[in-house]
Protein backbone atom coordinates (compact mmCIF):
# COMPACT_ATOMS: atom_id res chain seq x y z
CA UNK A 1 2.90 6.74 -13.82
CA UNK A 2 4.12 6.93 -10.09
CA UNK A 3 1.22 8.07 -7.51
CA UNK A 4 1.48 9.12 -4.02
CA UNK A 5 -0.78 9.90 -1.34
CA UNK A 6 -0.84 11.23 2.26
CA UNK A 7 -3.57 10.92 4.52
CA UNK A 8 -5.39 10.26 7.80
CA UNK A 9 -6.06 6.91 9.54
CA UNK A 10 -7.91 8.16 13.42
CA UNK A 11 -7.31 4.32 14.19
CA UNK A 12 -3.90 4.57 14.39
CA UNK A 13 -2.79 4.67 18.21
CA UNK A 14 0.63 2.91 18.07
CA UNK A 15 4.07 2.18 16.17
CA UNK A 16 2.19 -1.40 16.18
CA UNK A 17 -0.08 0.01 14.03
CA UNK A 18 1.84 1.62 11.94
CA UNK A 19 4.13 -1.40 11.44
CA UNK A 20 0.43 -3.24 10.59
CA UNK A 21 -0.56 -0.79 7.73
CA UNK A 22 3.32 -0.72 6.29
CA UNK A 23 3.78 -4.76 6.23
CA UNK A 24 0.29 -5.20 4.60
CA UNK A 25 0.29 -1.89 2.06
CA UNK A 26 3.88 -2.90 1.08
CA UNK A 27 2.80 -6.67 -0.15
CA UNK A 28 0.11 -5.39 -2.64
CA UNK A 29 1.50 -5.21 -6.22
CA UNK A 30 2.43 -2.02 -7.40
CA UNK A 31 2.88 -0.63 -3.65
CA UNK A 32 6.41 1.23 -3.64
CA UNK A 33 7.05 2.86 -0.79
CA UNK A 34 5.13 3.12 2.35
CA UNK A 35 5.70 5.56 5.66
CA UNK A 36 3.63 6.54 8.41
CA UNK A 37 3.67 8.38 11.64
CA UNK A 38 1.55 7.72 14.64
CA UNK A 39 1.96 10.86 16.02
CA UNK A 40 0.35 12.91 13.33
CA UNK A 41 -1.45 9.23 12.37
CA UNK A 42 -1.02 9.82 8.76
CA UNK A 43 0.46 7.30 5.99
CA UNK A 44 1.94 8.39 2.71
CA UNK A 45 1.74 5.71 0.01
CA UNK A 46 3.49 5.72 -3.25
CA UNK A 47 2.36 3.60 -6.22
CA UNK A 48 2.17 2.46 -9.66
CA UNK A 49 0.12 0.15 -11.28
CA UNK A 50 -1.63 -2.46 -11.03
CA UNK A 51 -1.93 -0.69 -7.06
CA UNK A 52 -4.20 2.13 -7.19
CA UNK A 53 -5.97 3.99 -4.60
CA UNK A 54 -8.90 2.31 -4.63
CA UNK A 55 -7.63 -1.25 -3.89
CA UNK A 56 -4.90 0.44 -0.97
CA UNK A 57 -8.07 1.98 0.40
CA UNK A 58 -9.94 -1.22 0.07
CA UNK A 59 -7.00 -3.26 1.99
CA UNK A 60 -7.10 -0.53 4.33
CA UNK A 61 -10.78 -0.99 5.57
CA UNK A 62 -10.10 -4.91 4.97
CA UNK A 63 -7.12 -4.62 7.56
CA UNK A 64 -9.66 -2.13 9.89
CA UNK A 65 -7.72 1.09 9.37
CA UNK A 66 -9.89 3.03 6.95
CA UNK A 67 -8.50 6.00 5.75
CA UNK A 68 -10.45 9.43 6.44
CA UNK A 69 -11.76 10.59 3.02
């Protein structure tokens, strides 16, 4: 079953970082479809498995862009 998420990442200052968070989100298995927008610095994340939202958040602090909870 499909999942998606939108949320906050404060780190985000730049399309660079966006770009960052896309290209690494969009290589984990399962990962669909990723956007994001630096202005409003959220990401939107769809999935199915084996992704789920604990291992995107996990890659996410890996990567040093922790989502806000």
């Amino acid at each position: 079953m499909m999942q998606s998420k939108t949320f906050t990442v404060p780190n985000i200052g730049c399309d660079g970082c966006v770009r960052t968070i896309v290209n690494e989100l969009s290589a984990q298995p399962g990962v669909v479809t990723v956007t994001g927008d630096k202005d409003t610095k959220t990401i939107t994340v769809q999935w199915d498995a084996p992704a789920s939202w604990e291992t995107i958040q996990a890659k996410l602090v890996e990567i040093e862009y922790p989502p806000l909870s």
